[in-house]
C-alpha atoms as a PDB file:
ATOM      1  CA  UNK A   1      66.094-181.893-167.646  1.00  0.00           C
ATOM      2  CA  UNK A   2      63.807-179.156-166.649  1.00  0.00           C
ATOM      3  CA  UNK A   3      61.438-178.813-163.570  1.00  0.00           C
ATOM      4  CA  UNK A   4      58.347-180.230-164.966  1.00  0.00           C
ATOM      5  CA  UNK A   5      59.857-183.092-166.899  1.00  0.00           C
ATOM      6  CA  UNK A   6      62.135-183.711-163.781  1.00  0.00           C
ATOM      7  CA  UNK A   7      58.958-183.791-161.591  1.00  0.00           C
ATOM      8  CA  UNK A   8      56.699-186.126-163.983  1.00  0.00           C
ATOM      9  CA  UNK A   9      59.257-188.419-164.256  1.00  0.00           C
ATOM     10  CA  UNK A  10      60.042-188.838-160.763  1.00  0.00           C
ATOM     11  CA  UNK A  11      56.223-188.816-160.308  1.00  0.00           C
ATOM     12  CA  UNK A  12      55.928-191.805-162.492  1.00  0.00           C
ATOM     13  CA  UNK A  13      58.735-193.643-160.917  1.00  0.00           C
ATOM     14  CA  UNK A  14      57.433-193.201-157.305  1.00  0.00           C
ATOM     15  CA  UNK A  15      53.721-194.681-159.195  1.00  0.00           C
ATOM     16  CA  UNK A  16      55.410-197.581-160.313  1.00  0.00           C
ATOM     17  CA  UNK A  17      57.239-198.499-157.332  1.00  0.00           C
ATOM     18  CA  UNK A  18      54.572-198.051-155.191  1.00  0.00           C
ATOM     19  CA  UNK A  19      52.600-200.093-157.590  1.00  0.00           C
ATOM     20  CA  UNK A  20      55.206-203.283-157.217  1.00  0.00           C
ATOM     21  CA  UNK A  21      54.910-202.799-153.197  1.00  0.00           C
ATOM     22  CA  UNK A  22      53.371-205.677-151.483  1.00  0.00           C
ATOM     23  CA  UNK A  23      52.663-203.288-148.218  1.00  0.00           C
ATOM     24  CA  UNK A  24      55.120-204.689-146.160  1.00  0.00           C
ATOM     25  CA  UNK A  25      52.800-207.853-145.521  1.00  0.00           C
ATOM     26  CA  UNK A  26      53.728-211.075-143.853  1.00  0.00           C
ATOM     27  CA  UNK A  27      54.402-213.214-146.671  1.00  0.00           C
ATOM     28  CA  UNK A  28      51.663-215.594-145.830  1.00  0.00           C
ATOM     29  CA  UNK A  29      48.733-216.363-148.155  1.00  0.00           C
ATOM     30  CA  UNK A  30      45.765-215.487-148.213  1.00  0.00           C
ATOM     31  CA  UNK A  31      43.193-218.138-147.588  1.00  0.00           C
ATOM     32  CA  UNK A  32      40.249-218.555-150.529  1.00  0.00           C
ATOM     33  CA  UNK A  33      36.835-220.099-150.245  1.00  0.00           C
ATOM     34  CA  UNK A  34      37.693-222.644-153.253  1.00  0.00           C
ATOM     35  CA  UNK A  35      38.488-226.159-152.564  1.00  0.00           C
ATOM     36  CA  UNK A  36      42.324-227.295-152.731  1.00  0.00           C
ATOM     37  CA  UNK A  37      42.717-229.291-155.973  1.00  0.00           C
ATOM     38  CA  UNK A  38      43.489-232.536-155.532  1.00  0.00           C
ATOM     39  CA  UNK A  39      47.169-233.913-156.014  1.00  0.00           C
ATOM     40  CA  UNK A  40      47.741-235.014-159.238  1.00  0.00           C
ATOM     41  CA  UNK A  41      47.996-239.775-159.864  1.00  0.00           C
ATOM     42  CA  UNK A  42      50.724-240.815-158.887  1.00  0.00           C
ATOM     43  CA  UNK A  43      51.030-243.436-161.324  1.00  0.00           C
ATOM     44  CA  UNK A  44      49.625-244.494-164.822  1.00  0.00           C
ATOM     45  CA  UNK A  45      45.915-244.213-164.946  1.00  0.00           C
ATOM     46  CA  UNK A  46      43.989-246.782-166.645  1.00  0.00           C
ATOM     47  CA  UNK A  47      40.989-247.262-168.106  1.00  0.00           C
ATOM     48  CA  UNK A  48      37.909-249.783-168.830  1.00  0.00           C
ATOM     49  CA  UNK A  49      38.298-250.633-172.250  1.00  0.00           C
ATOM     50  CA  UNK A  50      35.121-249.485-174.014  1.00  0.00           C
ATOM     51  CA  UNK A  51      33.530-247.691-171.284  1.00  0.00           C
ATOM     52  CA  UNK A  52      33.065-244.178-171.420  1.00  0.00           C
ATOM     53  CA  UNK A  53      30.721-241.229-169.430  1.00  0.00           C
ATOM     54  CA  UNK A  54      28.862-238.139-169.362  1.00  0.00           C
ATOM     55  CA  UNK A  55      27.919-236.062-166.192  1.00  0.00           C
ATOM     56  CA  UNK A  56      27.292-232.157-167.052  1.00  0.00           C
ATOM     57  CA  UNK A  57      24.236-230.205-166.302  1.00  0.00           C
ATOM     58  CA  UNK A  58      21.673-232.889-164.656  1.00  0.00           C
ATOM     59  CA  UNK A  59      22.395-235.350-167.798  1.00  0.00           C
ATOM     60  CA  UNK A  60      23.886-238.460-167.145  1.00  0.00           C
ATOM     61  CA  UNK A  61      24.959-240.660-170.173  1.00  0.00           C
ATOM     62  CA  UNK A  62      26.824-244.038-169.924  1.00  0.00           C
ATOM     63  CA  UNK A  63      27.967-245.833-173.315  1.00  0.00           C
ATOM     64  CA  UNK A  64      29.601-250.138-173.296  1.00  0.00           C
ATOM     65  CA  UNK A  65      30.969-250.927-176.430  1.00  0.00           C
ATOM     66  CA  UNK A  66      30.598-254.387-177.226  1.00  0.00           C
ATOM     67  CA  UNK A  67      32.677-254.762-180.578  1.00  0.00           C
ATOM     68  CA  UNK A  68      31.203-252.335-182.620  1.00  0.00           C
ATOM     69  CA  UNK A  69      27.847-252.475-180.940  1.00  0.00           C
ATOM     70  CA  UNK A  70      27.689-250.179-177.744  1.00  0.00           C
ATOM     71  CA  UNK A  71      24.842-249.407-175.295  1.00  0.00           C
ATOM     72  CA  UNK A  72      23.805-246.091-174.315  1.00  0.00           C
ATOM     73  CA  UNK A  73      22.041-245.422-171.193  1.00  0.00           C
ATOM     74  CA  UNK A  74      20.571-241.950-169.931  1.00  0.00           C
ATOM     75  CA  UNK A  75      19.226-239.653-167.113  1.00  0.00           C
ATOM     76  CA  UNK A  76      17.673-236.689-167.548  1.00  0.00           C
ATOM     77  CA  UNK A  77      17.688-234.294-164.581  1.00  0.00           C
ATOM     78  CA  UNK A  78      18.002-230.801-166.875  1.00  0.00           C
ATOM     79  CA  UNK A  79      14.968-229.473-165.881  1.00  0.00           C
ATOM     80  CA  UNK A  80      14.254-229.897-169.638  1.00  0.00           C
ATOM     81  CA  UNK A  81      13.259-232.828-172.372  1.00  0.00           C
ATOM     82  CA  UNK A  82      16.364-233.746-174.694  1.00  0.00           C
ATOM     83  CA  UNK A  83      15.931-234.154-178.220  1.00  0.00           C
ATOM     84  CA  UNK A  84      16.899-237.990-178.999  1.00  0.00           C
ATOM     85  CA  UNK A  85      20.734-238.816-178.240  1.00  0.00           C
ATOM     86  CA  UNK A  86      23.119-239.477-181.476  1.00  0.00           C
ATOM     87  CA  UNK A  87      26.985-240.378-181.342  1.00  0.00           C
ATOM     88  CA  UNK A  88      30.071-240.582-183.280  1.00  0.00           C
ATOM     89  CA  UNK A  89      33.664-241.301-182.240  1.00  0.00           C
ATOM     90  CA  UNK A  90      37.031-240.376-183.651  1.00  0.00           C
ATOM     91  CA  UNK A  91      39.244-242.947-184.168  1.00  0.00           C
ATOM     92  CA  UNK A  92      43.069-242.827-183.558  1.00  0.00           C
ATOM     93  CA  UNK A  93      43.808-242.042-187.152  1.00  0.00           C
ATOM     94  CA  UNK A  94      41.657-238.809-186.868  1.00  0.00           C
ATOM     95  CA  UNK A  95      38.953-240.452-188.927  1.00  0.00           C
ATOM     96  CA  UNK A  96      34.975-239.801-187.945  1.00  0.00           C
ATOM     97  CA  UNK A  97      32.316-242.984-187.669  1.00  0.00           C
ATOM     98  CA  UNK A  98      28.694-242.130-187.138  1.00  0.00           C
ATOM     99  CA  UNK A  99      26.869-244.257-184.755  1.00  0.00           C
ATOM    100  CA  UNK A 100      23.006-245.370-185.723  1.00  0.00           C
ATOM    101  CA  UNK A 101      20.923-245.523-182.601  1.00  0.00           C
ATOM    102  CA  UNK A 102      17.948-247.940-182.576  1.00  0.00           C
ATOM    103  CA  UNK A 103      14.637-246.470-181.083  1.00  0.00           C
ATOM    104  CA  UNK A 104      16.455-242.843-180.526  1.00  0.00           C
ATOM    105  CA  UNK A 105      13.660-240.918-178.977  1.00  0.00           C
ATOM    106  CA  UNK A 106      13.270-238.018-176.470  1.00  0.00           C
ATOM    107  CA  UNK A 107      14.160-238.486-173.157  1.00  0.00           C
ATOM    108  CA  UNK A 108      11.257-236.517-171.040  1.00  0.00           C
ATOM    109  CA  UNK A 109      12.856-234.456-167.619  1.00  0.00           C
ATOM    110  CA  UNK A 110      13.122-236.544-164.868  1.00  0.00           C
ATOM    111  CA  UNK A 111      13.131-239.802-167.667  1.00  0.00           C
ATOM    112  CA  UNK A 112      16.064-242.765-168.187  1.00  0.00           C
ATOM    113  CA  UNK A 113      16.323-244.511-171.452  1.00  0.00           C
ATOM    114  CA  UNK A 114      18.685-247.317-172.793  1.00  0.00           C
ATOM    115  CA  UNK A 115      19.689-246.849-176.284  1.00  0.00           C
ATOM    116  CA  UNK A 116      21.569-249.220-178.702  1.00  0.00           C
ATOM    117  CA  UNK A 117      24.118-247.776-180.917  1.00  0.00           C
ATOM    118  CA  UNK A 118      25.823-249.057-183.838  1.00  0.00           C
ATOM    119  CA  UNK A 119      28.904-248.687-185.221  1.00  0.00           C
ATOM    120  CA  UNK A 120      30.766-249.360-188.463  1.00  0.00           C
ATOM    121  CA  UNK A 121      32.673-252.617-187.878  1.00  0.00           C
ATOM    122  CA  UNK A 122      36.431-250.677-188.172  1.00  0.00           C
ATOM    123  CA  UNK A 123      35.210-248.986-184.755  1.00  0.00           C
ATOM    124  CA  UNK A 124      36.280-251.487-181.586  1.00  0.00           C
ATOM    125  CA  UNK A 125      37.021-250.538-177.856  1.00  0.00           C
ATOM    126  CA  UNK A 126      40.728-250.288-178.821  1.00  0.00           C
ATOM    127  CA  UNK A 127      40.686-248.345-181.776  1.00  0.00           C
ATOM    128  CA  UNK A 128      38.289-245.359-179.944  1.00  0.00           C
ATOM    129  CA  UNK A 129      40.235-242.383-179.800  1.00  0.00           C
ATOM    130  CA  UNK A 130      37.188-240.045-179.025  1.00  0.00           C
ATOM    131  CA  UNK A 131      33.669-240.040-178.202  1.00  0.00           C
ATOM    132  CA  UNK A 132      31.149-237.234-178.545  1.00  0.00           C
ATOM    133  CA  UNK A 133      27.418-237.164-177.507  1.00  0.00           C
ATOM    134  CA  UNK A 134      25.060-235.037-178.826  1.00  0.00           C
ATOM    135  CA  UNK A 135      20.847-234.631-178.378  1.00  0.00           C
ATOM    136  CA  UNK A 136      19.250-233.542-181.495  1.00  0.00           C
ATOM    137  CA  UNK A 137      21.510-230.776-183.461  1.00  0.00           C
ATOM    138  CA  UNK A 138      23.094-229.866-180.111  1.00  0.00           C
ATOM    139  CA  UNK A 139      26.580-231.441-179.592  1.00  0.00           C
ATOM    140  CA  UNK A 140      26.966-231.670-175.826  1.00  0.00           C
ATOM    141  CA  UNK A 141      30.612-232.632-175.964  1.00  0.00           C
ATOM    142  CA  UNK A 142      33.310-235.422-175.826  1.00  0.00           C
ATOM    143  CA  UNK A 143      32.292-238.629-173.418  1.00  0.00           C
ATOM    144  CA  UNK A 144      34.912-239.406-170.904  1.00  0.00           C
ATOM    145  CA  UNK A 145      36.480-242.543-170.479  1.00  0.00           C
ATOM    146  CA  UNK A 146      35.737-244.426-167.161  1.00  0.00           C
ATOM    147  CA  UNK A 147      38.961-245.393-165.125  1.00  0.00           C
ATOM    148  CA  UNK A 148      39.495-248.365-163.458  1.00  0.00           C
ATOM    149  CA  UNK A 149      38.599-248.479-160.111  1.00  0.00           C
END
């Protein structure tokens, strides 16, 4: 190998070493400003059979099925008004049900409405595989379901 190549090369190897070099620290870690996350359930979680929620961005949405009937009630804390509220849920086959709501106006900023929904009568608390909210033509995402306490 000649001089140059010889050089580069040991060059590069002395770059990459010193790249993999933790500086001869302690070992210890270093502390961050985020929160530890908390330790996963020990045990099964379970959940309130037709009760699902929604807490993003000052909205707060809580649905209670009743058969195929289910009652929708929000909060509106967006700093903005949301078009009226429309559902539909996935069932465990993978199959999509619209839900009709009754009365499903705009909820002003700083405003609460109650909402019912309807659903086709194939759609009970136990056959709910998914939930998804949206406000006008803007799908705000999937409910969550609501754990027993």
């Amino acid at each position: 190998m000649s001089t140059p190549r010889w050089f580069f090369a040991s060059l590069f190897l002395v770059a990459v070493f010193a790249a993999a070099c933790t500086g001869g620290g302690t070992g210890e870690a270093t502390p961050t400003s985020e929160s530890p996350t908390p330790p996963p359930p020990s045990g099964a979680v379970r959940f309130q059979p037709g009760e699902y929620s929604y807490r993003f961005g000052g909205i707060t949405a809580d649905l209670t099925f009743d058969a195929s009937t289910a009652t929708l009630e929000v909060k509106n804390a967006s700093g903005a008004t949301l078009a009226g509220p429309s559902l539909y849920v996935i069932d465990r086959t993978g199959a999509r049900h619209d839900g009709t709501v009754d009365a499903g106006a705009p909820i002003p900023d700083g405003g609460s409405a109650t909402f019912q929904v309807t659903f086709p009568d194939e759609v009970k608390p136990r056959t709910i595989g998914l939930v998804i909210l949206l406000f006008g033509d803007s799908n705000y995402g999937a409910m969550a379901p609501v754990p027993v306490s």
